[in-house]
N, C-alpha and C. Protein backbone atom coordinates (compact mmCIF):
# COMPACT_ATOMS: atom_id res chain seq x y z
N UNK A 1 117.38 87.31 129.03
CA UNK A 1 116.87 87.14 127.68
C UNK A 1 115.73 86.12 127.71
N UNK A 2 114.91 86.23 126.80
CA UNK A 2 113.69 85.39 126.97
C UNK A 2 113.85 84.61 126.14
N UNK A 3 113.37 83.22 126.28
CA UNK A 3 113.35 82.15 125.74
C UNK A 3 112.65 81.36 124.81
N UNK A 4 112.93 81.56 123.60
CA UNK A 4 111.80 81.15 122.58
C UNK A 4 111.75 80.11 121.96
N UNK A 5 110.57 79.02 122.03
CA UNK A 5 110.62 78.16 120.79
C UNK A 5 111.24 78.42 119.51
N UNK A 6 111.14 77.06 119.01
CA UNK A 6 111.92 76.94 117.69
C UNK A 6 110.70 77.83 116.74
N UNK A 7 109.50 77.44 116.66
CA UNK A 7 108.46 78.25 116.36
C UNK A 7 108.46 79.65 116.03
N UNK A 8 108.43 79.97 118.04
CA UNK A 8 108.55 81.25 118.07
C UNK A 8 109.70 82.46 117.35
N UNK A 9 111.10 81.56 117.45
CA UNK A 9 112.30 82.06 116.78
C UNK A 9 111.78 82.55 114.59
N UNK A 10 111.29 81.54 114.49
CA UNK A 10 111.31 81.66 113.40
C UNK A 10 109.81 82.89 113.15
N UNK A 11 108.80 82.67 113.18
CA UNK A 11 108.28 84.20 113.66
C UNK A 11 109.01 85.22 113.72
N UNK A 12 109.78 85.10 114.92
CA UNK A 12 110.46 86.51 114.82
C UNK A 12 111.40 87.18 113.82
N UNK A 13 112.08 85.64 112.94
CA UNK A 13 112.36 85.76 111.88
C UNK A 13 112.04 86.57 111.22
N UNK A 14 110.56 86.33 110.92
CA UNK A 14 109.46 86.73 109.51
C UNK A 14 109.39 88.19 110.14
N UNK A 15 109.06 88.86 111.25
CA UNK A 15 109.00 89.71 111.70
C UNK A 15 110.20 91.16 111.51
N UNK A 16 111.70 90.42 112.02
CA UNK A 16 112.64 91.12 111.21
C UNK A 16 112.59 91.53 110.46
N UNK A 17 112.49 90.37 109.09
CA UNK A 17 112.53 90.77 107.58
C UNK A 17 111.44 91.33 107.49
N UNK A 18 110.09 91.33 107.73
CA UNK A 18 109.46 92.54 107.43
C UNK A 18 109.70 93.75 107.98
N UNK A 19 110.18 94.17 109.03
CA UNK A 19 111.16 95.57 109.89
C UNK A 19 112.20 96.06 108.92
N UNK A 20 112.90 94.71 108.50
CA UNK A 20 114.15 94.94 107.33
C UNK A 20 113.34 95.63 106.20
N UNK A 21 112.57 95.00 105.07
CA UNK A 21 112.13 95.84 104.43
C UNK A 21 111.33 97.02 104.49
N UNK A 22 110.65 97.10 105.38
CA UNK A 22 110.26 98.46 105.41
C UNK A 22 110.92 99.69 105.88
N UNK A 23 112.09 99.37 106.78
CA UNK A 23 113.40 100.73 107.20
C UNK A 23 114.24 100.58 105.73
N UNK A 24 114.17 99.70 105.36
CA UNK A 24 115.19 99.41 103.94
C UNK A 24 114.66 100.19 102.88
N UNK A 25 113.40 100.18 102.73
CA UNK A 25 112.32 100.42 101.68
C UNK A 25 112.05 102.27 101.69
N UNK A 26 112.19 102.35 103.40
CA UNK A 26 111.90 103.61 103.67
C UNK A 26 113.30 104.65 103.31
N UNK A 27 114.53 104.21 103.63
CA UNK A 27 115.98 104.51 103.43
C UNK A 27 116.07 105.11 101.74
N UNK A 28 115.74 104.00 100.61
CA UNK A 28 115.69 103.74 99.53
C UNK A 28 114.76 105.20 99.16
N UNK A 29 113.99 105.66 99.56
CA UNK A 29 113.36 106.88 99.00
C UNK A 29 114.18 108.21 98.66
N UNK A 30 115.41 108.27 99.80
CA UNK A 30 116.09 109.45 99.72
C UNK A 30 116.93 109.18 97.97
N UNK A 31 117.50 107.63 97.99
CA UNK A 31 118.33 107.76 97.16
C UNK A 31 117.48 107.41 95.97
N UNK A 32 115.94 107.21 95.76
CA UNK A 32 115.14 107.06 94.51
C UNK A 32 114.93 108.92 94.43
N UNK A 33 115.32 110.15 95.37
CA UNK A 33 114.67 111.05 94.71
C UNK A 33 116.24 111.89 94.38
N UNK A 34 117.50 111.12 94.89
CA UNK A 34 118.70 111.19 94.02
C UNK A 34 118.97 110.77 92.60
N UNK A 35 118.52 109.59 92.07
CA UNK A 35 117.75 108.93 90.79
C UNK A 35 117.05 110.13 90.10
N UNK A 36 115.92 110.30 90.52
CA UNK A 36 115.18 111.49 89.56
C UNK A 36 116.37 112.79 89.53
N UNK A 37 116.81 113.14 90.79
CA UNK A 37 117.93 114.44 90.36
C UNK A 37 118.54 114.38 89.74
N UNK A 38 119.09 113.30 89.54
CA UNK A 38 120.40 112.99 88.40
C UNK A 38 119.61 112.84 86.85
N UNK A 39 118.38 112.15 86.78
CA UNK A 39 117.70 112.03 85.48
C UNK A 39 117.32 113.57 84.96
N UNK A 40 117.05 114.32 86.05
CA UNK A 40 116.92 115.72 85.08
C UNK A 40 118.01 116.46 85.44
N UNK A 41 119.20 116.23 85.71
CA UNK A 41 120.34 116.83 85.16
C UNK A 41 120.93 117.70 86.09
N UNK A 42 119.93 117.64 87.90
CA UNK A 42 120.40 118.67 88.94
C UNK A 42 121.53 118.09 89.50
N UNK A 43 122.48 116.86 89.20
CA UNK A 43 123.27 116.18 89.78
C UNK A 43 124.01 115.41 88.78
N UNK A 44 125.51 115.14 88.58
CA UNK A 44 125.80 114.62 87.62
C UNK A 44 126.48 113.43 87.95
N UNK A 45 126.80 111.92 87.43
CA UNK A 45 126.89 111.00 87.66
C UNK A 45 127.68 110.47 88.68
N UNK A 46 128.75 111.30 88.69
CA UNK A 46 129.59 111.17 90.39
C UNK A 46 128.94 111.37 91.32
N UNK A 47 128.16 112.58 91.50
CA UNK A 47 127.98 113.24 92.43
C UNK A 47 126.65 111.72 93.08
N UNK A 48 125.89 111.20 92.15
CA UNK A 48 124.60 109.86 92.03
C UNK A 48 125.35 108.82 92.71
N UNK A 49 126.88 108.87 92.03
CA UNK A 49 127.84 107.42 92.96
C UNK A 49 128.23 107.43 93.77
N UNK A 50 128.03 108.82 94.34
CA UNK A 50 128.69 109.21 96.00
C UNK A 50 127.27 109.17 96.73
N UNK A 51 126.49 109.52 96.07
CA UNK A 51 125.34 109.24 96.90
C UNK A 51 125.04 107.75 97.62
N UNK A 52 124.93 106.72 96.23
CA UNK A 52 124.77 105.41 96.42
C UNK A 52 125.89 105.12 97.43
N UNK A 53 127.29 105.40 97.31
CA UNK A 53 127.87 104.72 98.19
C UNK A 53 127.62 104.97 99.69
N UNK A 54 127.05 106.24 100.02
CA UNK A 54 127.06 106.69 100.90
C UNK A 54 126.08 106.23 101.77
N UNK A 55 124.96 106.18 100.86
CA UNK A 55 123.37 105.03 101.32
C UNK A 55 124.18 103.67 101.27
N UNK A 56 124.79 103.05 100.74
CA UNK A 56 125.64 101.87 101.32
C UNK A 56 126.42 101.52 102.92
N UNK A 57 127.27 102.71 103.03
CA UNK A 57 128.39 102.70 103.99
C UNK A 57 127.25 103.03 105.31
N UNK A 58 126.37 104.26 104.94
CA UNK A 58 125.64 104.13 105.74
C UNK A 58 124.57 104.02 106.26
N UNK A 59 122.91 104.64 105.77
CA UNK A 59 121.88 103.49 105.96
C UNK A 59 121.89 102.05 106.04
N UNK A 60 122.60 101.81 104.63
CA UNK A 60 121.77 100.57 104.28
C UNK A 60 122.38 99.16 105.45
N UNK A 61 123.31 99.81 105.51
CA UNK A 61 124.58 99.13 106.41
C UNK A 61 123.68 99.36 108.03
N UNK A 62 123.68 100.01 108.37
CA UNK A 62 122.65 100.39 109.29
C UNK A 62 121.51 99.31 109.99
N UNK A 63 121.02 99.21 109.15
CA UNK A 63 119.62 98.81 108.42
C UNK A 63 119.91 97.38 108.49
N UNK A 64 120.81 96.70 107.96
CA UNK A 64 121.28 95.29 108.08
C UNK A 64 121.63 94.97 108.78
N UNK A 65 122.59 95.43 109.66
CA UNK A 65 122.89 94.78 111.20
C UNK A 65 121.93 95.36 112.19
N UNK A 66 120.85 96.04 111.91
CA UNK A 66 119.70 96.23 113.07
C UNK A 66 119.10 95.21 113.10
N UNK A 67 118.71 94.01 112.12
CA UNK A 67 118.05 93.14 111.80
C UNK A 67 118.28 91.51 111.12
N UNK A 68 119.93 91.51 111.54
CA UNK A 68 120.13 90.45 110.57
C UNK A 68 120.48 89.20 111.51
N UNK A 69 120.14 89.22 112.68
CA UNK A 69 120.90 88.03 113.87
C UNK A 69 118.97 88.35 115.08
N UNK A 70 118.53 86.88 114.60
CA UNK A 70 117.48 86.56 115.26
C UNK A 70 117.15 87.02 116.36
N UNK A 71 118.86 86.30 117.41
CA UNK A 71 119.04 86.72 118.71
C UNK A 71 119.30 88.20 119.33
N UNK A 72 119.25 88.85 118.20
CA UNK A 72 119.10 89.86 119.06
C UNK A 72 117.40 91.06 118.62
N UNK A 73 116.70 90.06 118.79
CA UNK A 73 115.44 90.84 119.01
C UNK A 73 114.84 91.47 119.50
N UNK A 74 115.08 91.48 120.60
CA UNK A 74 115.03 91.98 121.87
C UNK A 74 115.25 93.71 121.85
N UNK A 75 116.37 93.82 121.08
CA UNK A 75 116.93 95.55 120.60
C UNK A 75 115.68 95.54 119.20
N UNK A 76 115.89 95.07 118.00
CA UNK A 76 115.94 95.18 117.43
C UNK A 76 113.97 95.11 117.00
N UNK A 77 113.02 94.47 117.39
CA UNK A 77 111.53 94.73 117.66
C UNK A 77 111.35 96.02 118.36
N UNK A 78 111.89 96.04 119.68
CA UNK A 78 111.49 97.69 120.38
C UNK A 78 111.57 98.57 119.56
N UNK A 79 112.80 98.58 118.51
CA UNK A 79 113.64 99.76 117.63
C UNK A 79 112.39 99.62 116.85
N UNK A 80 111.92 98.59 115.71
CA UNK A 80 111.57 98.31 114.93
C UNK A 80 110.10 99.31 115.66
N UNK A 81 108.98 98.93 116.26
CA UNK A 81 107.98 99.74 116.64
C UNK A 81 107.94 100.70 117.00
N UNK A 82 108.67 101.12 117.49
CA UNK A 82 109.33 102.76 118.00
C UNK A 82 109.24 103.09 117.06
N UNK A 83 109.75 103.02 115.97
CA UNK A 83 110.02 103.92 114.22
C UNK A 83 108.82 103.41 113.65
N UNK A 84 108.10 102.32 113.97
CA UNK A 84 107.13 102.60 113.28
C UNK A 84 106.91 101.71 112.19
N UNK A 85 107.82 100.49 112.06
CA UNK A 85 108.34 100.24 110.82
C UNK A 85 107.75 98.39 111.19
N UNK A 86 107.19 98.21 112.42
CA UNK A 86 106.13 97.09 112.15
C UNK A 86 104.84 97.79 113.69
N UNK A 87 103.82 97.15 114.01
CA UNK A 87 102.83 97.64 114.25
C UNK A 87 102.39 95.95 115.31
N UNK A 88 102.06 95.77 116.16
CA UNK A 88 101.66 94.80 117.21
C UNK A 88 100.88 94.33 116.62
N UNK A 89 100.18 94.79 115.67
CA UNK A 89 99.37 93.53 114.87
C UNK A 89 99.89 92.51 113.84
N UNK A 90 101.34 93.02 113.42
CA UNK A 90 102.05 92.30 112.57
C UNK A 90 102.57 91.17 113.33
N UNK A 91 102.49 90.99 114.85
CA UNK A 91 102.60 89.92 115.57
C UNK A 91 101.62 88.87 115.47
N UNK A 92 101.91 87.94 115.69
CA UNK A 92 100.88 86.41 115.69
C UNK A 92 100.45 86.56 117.30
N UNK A 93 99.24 86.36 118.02
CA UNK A 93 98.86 86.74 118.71
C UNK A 93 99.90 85.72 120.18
N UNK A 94 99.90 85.10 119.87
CA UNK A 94 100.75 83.90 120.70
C UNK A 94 101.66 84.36 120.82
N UNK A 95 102.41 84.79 119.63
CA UNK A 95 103.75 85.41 119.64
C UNK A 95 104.36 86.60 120.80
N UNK A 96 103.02 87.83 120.34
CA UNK A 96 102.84 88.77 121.31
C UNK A 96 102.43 88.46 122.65
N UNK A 97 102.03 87.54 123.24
CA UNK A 97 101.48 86.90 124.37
C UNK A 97 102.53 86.76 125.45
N UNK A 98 103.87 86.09 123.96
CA UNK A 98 104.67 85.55 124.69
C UNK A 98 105.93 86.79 125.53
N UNK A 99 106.31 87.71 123.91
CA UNK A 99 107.20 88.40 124.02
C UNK A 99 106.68 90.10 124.20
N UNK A 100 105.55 89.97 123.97
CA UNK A 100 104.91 92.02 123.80
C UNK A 100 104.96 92.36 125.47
N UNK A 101 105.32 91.65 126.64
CA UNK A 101 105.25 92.43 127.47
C UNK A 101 107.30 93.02 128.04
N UNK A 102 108.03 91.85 127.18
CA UNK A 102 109.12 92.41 127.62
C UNK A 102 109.47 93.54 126.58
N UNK A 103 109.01 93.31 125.31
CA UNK A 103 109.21 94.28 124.32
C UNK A 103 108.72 95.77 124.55
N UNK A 104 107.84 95.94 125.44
CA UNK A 104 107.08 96.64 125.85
C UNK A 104 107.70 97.58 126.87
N UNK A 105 108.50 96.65 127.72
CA UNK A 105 109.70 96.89 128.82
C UNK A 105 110.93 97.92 128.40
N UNK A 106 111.18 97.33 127.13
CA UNK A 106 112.55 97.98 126.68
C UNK A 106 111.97 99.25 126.12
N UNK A 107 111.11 98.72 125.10
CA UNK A 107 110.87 100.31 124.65
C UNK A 107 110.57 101.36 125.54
N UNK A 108 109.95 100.91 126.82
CA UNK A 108 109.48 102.14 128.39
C UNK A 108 111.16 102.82 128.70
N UNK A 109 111.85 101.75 128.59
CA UNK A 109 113.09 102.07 129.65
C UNK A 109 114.18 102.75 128.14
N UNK A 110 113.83 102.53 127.09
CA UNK A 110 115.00 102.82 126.29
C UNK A 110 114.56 104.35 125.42
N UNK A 111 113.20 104.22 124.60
CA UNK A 111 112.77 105.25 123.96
C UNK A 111 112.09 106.17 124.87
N UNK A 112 111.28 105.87 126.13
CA UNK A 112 111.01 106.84 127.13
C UNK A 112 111.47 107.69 127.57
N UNK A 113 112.70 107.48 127.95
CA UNK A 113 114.04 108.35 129.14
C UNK A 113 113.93 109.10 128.10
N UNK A 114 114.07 110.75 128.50
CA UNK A 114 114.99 111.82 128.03
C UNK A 114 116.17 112.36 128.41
């Protein structure tokens, strides 16, 4: 595991939570176009609370322990760029200096393999 300043930790912080909201943000669309189904009447209010719970138990749940423990960044940045959901420029250049070549590593050896 690589070793980060107090600095650097907190960066990666900011980095998470932006990964967090945007897989969070992105999740949230299925159940905003459950919202409109239910407002015009293709779905009726149970059927809206089984939805929500279900985007609970599982996206959203998902989604929060991909991103909620600093230390494990390492999974959780590779995942995060792989999907798309932050971009190497959302890194501080130092930051990436420090960590974009092991991040770089995992994603070869983890999203590569078929």
């Amino acid at each position: 595991m690589t070793k980060l300043s107090k600095n650097q930790r907190r960066q990666v912080g900011e980095l998470l939570n932006l990964a967090h909201t945007r897989d969070l943000s992105k999740a949230l669309e299925k159940l905003e176009a459950d919202f409109q189904h239910w407002h015009s009447g293709g779905i009726d209010a149970f059927k809206l609370d089984e939805q929500i719970h279900k985007h609970h138990q599982g996206p959203s749940r998902n989604i929060w322990k991909m991103y909620s423990s600093v230390s494990d960044w390492e999974l959780a940045l590779p995942a995060a760029l792989h999907r798309g959901f932050l971009k190497v420029e959302d890194f501080p250049g130092d930051l990436w200096e420090a960590i974009g070549p092991r991040i770089e590593e995992i994603k070869e050896g983890v999203f590569n393999h078929a």
